[in-house]
PDB file of N, CA and C in Angstrom:
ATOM      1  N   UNK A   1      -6.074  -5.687  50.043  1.00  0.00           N
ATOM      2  CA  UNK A   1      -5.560  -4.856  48.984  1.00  0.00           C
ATOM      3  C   UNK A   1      -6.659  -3.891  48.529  1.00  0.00           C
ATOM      4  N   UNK A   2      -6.269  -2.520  48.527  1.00  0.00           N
ATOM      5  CA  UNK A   2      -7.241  -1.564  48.037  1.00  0.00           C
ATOM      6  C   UNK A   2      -6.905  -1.131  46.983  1.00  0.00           C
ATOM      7  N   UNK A   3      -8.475  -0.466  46.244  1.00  0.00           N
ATOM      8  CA  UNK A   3      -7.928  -0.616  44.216  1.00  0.00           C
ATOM      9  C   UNK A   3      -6.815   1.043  44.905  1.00  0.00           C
ATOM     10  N   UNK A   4      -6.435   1.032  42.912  1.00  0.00           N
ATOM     11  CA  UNK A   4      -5.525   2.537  42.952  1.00  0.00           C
ATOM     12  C   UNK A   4      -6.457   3.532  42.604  1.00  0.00           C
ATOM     13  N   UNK A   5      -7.160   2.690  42.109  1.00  0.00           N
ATOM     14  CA  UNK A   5      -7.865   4.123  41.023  1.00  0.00           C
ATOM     15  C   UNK A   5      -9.326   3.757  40.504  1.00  0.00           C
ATOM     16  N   UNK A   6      -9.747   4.407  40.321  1.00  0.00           N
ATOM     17  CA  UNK A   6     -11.074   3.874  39.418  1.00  0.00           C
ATOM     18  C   UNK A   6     -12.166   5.251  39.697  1.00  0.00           C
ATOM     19  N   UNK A   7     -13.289   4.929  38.823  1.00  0.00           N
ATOM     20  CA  UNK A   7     -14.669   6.135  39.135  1.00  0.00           C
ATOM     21  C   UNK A   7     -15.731   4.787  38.818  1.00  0.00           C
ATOM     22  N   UNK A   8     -16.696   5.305  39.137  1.00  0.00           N
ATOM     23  CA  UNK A   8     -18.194   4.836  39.561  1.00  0.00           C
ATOM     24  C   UNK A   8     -18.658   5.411  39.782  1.00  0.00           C
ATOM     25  N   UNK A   9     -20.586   5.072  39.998  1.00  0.00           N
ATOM     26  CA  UNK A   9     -21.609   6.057  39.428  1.00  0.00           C
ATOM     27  C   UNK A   9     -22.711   5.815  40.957  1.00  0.00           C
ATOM     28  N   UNK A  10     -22.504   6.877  41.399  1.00  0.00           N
ATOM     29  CA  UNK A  10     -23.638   6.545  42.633  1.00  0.00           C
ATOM     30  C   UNK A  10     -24.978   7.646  42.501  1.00  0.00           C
ATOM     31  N   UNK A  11     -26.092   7.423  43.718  1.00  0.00           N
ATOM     32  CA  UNK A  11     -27.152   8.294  43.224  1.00  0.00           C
ATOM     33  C   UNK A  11     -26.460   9.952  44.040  1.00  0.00           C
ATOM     34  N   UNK A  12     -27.524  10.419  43.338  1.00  0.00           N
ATOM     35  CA  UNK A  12     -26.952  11.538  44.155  1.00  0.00           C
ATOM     36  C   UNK A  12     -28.275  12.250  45.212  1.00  0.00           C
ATOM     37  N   UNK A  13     -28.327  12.838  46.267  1.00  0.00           N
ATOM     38  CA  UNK A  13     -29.146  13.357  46.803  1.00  0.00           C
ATOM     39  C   UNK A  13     -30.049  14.060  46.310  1.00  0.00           C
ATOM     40  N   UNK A  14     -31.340  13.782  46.061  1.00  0.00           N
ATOM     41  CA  UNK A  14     -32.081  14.517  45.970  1.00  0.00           C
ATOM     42  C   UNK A  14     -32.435  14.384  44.446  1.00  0.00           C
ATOM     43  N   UNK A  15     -32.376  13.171  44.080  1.00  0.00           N
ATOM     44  CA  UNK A  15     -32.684  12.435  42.712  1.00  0.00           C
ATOM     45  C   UNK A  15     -30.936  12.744  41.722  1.00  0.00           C
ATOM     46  N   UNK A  16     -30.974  12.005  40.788  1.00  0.00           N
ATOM     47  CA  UNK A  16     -29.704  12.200  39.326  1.00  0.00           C
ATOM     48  C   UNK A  16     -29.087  11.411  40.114  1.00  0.00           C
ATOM     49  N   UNK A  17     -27.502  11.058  39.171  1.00  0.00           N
ATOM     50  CA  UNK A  17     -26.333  10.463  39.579  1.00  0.00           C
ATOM     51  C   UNK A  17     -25.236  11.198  39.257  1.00  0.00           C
ATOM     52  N   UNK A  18     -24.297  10.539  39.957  1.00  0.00           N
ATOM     53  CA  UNK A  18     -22.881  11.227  39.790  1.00  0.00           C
ATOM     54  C   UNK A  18     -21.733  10.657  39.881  1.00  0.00           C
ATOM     55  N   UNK A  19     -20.692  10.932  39.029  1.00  0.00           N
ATOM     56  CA  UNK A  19     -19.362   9.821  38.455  1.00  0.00           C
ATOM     57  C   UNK A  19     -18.928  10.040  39.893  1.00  0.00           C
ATOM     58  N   UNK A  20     -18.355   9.285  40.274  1.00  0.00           N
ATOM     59  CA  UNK A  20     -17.099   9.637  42.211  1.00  0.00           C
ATOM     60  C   UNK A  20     -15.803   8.797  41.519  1.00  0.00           C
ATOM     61  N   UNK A  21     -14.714   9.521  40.897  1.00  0.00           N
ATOM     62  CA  UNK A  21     -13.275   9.129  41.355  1.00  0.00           C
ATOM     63  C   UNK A  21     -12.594   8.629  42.465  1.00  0.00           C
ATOM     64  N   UNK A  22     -11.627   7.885  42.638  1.00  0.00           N
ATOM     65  CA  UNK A  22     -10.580   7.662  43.274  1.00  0.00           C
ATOM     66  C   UNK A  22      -9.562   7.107  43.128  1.00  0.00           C
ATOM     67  N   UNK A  23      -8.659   8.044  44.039  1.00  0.00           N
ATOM     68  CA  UNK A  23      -6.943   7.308  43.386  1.00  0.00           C
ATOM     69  C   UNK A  23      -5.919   7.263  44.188  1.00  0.00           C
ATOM     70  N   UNK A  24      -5.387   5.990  45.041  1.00  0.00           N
ATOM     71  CA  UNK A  24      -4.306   6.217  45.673  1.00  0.00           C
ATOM     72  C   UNK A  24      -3.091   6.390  45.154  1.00  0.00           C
ATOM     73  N   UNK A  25      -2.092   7.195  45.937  1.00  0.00           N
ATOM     74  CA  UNK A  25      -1.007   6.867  45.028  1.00  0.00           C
ATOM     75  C   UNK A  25       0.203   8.443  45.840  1.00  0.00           C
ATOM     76  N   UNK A  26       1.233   8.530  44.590  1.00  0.00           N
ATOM     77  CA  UNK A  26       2.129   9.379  45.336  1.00  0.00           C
ATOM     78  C   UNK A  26       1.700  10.658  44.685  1.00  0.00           C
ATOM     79  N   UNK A  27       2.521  11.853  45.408  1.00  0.00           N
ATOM     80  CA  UNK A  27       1.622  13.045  45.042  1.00  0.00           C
ATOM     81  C   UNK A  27       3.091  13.614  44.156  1.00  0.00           C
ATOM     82  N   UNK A  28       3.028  13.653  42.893  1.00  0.00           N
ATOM     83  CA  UNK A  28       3.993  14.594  41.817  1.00  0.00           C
ATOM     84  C   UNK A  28       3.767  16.063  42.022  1.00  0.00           C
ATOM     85  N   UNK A  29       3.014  16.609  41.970  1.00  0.00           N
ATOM     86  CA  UNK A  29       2.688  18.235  42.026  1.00  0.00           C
ATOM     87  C   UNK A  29       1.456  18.550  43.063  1.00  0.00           C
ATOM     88  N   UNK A  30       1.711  19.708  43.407  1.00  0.00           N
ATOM     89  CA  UNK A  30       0.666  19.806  44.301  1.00  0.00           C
ATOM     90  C   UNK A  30       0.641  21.976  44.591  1.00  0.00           C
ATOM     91  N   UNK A  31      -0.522  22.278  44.151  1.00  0.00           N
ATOM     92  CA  UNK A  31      -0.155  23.869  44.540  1.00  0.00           C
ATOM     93  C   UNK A  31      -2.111  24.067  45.835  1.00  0.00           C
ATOM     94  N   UNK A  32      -2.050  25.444  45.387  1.00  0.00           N
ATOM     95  CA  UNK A  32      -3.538  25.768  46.198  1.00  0.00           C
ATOM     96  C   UNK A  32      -4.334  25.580  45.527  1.00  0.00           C
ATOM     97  N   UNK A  33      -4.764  24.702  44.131  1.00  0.00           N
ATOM     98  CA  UNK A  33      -5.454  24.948  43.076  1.00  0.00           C
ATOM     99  C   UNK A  33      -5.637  23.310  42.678  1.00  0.00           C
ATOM    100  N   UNK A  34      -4.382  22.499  42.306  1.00  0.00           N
ATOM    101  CA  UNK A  34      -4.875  21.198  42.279  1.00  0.00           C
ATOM    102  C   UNK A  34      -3.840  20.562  42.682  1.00  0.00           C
ATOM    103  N   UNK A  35      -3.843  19.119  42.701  1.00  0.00           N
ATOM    104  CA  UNK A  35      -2.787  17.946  42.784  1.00  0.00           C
ATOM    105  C   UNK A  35      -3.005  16.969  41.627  1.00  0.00           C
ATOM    106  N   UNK A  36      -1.548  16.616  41.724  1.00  0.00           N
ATOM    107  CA  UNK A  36      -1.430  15.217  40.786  1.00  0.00           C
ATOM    108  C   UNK A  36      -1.057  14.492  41.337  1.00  0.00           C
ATOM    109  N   UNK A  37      -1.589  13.176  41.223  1.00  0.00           N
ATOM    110  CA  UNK A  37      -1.649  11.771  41.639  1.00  0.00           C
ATOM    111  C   UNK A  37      -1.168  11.194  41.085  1.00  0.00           C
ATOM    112  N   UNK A  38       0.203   9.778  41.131  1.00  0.00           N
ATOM    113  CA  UNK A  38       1.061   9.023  40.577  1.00  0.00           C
ATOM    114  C   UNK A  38       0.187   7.458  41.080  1.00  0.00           C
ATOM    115  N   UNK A  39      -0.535   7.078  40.484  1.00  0.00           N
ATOM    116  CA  UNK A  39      -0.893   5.359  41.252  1.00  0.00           C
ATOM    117  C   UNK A  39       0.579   4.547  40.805  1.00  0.00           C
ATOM    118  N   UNK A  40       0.822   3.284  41.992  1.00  0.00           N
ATOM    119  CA  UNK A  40       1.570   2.384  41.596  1.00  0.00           C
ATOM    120  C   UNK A  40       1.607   1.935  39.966  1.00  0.00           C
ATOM    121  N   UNK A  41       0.740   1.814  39.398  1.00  0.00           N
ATOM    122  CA  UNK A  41       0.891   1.310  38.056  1.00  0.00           C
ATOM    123  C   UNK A  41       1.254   2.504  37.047  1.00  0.00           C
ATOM    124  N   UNK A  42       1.643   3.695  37.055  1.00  0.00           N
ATOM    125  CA  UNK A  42       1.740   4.537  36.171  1.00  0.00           C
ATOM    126  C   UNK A  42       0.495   6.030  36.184  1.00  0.00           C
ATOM    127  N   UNK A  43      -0.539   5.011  36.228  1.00  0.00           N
ATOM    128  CA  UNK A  43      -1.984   5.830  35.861  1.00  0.00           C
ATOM    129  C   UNK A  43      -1.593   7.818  36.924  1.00  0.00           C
ATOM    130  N   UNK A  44      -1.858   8.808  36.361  1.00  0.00           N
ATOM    131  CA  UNK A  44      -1.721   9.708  36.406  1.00  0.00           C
ATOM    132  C   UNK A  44      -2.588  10.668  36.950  1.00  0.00           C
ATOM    133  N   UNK A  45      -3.335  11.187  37.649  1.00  0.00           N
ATOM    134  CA  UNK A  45      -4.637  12.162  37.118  1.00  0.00           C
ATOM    135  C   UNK A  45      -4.133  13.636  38.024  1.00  0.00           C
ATOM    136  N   UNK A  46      -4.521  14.822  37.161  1.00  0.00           N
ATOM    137  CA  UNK A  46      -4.623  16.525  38.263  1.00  0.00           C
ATOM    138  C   UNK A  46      -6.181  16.580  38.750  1.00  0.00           C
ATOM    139  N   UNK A  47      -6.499  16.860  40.127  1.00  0.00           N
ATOM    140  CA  UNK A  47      -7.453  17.100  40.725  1.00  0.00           C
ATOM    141  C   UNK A  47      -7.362  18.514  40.687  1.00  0.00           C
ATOM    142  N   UNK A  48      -8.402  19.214  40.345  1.00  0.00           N
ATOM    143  CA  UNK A  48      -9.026  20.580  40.864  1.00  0.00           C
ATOM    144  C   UNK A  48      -9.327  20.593  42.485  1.00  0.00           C
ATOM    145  N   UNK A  49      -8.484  21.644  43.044  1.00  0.00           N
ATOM    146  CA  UNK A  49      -9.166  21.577  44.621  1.00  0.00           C
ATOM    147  C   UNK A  49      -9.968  23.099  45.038  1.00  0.00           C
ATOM    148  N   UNK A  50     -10.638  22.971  45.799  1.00  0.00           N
ATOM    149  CA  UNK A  50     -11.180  24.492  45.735  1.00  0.00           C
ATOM    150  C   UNK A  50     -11.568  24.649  47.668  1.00  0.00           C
ATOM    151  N   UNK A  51     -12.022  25.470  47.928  1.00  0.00           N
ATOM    152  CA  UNK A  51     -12.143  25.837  49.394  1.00  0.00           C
ATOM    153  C   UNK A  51     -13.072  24.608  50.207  1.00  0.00           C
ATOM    154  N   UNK A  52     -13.741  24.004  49.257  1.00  0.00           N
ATOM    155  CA  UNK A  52     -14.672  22.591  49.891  1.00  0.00           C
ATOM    156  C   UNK A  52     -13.963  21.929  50.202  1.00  0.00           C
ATOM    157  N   UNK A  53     -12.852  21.511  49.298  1.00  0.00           N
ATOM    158  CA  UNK A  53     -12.302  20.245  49.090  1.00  0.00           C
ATOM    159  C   UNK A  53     -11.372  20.261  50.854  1.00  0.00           C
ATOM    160  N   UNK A  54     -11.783  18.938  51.662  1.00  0.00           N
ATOM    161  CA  UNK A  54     -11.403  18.138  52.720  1.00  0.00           C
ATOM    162  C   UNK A  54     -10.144  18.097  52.806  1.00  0.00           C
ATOM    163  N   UNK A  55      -8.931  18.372  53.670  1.00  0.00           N
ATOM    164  CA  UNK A  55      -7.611  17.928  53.553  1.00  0.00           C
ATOM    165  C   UNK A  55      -7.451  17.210  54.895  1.00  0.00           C
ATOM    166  N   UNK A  56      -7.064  16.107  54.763  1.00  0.00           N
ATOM    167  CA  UNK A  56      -6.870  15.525  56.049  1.00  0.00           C
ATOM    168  C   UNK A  56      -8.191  16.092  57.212  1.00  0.00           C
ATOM    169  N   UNK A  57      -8.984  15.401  56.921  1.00  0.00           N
ATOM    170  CA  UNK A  57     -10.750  15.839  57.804  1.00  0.00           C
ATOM    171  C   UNK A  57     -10.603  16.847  57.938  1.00  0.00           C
ATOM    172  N   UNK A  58     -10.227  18.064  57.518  1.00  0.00           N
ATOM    173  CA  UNK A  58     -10.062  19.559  57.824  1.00  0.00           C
ATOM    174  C   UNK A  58      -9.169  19.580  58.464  1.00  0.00           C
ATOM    175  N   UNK A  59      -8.918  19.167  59.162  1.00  0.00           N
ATOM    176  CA  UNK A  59      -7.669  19.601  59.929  1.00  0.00           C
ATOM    177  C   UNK A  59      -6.452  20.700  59.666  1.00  0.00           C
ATOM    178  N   UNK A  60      -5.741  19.938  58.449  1.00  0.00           N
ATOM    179  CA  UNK A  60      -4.794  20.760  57.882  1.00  0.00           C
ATOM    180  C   UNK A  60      -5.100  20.780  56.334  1.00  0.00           C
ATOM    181  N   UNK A  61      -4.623  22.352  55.867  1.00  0.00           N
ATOM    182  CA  UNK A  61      -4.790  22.871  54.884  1.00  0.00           C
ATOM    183  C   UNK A  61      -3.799  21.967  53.432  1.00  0.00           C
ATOM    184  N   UNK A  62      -3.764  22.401  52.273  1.00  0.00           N
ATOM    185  CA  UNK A  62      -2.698  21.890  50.989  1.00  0.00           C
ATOM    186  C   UNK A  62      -1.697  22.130  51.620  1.00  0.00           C
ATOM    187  N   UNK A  63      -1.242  22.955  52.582  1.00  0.00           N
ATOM    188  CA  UNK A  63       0.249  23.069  52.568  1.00  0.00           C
ATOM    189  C   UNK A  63       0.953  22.314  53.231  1.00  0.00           C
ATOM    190  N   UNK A  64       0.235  21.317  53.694  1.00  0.00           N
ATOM    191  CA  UNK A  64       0.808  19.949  54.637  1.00  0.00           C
ATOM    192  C   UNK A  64       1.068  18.786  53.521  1.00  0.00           C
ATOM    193  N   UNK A  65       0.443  19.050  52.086  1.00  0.00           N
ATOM    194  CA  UNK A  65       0.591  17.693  51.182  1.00  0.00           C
ATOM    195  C   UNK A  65       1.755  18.209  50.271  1.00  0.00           C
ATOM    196  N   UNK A  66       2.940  17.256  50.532  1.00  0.00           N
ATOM    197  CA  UNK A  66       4.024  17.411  49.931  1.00  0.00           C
ATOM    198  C   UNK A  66       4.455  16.375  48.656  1.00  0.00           C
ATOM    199  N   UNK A  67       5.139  16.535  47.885  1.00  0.00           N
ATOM    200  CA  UNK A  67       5.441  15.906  46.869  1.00  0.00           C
ATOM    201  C   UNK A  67       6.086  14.580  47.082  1.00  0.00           C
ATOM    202  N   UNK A  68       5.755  13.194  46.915  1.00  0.00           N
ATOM    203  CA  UNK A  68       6.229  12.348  47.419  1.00  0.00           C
ATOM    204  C   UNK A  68       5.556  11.934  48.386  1.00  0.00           C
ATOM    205  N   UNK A  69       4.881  12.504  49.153  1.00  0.00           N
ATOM    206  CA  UNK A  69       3.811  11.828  49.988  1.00  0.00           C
ATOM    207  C   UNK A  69       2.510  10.905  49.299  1.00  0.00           C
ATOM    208  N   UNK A  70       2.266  10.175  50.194  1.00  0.00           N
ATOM    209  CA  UNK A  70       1.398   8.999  49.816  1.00  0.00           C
ATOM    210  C   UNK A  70      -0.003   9.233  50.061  1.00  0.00           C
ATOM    211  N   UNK A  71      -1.161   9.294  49.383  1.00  0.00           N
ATOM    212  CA  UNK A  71      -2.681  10.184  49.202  1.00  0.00           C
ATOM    213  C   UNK A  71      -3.506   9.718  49.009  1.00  0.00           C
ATOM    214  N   UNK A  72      -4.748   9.321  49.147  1.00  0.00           N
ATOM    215  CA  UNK A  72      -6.239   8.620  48.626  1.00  0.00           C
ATOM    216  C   UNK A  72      -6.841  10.069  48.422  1.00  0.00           C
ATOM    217  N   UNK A  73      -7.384   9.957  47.246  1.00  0.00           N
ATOM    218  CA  UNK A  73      -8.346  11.563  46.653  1.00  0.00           C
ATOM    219  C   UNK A  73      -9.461  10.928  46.406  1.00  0.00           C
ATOM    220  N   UNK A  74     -11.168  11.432  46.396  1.00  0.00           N
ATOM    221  CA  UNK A  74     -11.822  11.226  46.508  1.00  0.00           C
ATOM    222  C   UNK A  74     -12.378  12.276  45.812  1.00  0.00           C
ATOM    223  N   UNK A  75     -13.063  12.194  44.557  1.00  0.00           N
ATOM    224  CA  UNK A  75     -13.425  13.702  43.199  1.00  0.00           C
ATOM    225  C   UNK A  75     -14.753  13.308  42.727  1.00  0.00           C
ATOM    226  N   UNK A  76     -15.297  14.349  42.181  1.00  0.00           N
ATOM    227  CA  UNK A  76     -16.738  14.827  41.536  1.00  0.00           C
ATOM    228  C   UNK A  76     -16.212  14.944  40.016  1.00  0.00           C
ATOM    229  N   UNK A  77     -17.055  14.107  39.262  1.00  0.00           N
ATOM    230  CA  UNK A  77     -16.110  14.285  37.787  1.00  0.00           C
ATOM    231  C   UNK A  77     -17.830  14.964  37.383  1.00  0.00           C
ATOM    232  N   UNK A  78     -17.748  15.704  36.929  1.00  0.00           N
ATOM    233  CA  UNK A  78     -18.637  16.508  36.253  1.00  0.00           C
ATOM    234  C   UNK A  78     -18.221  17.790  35.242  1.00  0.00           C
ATOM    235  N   UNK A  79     -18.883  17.481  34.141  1.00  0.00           N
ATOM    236  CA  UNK A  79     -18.564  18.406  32.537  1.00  0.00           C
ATOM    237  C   UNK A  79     -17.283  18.137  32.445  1.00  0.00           C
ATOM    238  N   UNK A  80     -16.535  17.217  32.133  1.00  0.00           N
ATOM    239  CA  UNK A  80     -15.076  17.380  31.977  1.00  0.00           C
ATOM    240  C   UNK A  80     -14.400  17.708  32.851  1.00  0.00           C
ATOM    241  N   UNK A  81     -14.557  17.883  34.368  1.00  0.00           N
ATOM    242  CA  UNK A  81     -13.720  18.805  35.592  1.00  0.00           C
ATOM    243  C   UNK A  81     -13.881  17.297  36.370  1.00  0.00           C
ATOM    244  N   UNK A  82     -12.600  17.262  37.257  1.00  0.00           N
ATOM    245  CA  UNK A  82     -12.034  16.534  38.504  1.00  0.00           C
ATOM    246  C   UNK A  82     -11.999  17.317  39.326  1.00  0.00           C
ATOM    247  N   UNK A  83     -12.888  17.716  40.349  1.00  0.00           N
ATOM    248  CA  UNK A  83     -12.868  18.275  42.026  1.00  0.00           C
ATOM    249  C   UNK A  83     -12.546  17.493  42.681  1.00  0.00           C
ATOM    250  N   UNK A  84     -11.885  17.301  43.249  1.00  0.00           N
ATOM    251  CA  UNK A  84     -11.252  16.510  44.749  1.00  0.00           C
ATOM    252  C   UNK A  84     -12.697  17.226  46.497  1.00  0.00           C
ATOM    253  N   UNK A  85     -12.705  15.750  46.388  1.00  0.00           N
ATOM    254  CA  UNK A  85     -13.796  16.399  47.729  1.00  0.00           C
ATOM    255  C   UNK A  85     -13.215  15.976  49.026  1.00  0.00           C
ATOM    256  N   UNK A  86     -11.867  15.283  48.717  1.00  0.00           N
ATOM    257  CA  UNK A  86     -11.253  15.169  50.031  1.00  0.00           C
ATOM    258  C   UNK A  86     -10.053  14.463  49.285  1.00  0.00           C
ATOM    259  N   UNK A  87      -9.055  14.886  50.192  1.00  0.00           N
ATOM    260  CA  UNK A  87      -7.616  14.332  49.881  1.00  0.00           C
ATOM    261  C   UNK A  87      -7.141  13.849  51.607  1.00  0.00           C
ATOM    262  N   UNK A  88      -6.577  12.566  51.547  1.00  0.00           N
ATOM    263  CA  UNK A  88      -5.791  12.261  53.334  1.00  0.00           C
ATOM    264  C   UNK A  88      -4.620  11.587  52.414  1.00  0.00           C
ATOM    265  N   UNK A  89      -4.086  12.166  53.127  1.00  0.00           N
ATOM    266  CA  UNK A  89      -2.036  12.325  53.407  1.00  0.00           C
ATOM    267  C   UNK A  89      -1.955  11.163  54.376  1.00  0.00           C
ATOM    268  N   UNK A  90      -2.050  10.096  53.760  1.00  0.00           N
ATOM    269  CA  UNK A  90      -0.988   9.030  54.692  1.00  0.00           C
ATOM    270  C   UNK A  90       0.313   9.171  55.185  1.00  0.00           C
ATOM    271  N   UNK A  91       0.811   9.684  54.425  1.00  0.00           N
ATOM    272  CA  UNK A  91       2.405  10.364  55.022  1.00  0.00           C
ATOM    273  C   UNK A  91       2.315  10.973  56.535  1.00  0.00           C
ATOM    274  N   UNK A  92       1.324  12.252  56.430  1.00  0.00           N
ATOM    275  CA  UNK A  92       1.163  12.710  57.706  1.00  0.00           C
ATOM    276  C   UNK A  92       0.529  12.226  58.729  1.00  0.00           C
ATOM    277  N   UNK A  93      -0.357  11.095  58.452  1.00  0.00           N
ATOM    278  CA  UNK A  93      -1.125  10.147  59.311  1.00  0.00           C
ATOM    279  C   UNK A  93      -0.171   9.505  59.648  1.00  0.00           C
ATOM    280  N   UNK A  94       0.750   8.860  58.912  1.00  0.00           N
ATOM    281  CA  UNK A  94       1.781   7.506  59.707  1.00  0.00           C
ATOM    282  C   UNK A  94       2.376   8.384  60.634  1.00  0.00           C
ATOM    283  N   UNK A  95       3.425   9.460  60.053  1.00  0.00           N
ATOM    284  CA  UNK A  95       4.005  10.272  60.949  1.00  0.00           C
ATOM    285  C   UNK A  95       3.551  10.504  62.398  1.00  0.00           C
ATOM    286  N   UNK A  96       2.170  11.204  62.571  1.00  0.00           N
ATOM    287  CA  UNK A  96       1.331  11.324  63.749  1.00  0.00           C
ATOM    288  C   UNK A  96       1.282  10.437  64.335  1.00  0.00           C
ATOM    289  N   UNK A  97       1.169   8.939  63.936  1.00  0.00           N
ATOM    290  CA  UNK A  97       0.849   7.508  64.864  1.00  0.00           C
ATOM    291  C   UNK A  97       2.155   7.859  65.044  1.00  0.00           C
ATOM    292  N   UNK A  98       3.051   7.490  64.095  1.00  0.00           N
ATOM    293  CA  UNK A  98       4.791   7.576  65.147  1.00  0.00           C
ATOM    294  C   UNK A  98       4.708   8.177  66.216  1.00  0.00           C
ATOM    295  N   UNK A  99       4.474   9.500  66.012  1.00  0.00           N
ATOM    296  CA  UNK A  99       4.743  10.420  67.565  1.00  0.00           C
ATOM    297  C   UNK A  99       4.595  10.066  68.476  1.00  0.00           C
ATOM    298  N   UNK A 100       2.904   9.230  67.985  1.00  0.00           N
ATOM    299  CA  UNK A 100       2.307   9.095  69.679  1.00  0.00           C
ATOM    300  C   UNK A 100       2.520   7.432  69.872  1.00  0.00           C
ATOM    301  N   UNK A 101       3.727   6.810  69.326  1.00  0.00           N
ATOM    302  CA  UNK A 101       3.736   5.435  69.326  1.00  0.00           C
ATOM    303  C   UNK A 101       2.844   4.111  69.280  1.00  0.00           C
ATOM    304  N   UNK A 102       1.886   4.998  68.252  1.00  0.00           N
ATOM    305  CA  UNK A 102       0.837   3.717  67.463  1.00  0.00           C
ATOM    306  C   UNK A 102       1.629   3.341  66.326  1.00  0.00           C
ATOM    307  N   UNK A 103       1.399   1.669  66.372  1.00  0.00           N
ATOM    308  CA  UNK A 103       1.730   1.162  64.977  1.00  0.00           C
ATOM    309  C   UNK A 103       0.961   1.639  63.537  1.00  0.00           C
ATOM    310  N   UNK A 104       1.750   1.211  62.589  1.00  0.00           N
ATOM    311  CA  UNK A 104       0.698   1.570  61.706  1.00  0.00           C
ATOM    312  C   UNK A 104      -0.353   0.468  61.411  1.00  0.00           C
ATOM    313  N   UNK A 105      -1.246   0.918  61.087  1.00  0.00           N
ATOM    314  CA  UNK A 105      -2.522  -0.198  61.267  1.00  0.00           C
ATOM    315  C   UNK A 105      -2.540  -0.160  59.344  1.00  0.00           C
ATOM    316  N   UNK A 106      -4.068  -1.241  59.761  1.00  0.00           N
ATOM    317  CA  UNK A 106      -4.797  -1.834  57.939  1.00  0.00           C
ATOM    318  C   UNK A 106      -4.984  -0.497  57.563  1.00  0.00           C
ATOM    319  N   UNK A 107      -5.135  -0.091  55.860  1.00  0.00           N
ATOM    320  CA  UNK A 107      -5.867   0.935  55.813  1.00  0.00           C
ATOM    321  C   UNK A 107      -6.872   0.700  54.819  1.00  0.00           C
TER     322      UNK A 107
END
């Protein structure tokens, strides 16, 4: 079982620390700018996304993360702001194993 949500404090390169978010869950809104995250229990959060931010290992851009799809986000909480430094679309990952007739595995 993996958590839904939570932040923690790791070092950061090159001396200081830094809060790291994360939140699985379903995606309520989603534009070129941020997403919102639904965890199983209610808990809520909008990520800021910007040209850094990871979508599915680069691969594919926001316009592959649809509403109702299922998401792990991974954010920089600094001054009051949520950046997303990577978002993966389980939705489109299961899908892809379908195609090529892999089960779905642990995640």
């Amino acid at each position: 079982m993996g958590a839904l949500h939570g932040e923690y404090v790791v070092e950061k390169e090159g001396g200081g620390y830094q809060t790291v978010a994360s939140q699985r869950g379903e995606v309520t809104a989603v534009s070129k700018d941020s997403i919102t995250v639904k965890s199983a229990d209610g808990y809520s959060k909008t990520y800021t996304l910007t040209t850094d931010t990871l979508v599915n290992a680069t691969r594919d851009g926001i316009d592959s993360v649809k509403p109702g799809n299922t998401v792990s986000v991974s954010a920089i909480v600094a001054d009051g702001k949520v950046t997303a430094i990577s978002v993966n679309d389980g939705t489109v990952r299961d899908a892809a194993n379908q195609k090529w007739g892999l089960k779905r595995g642990p995640r």
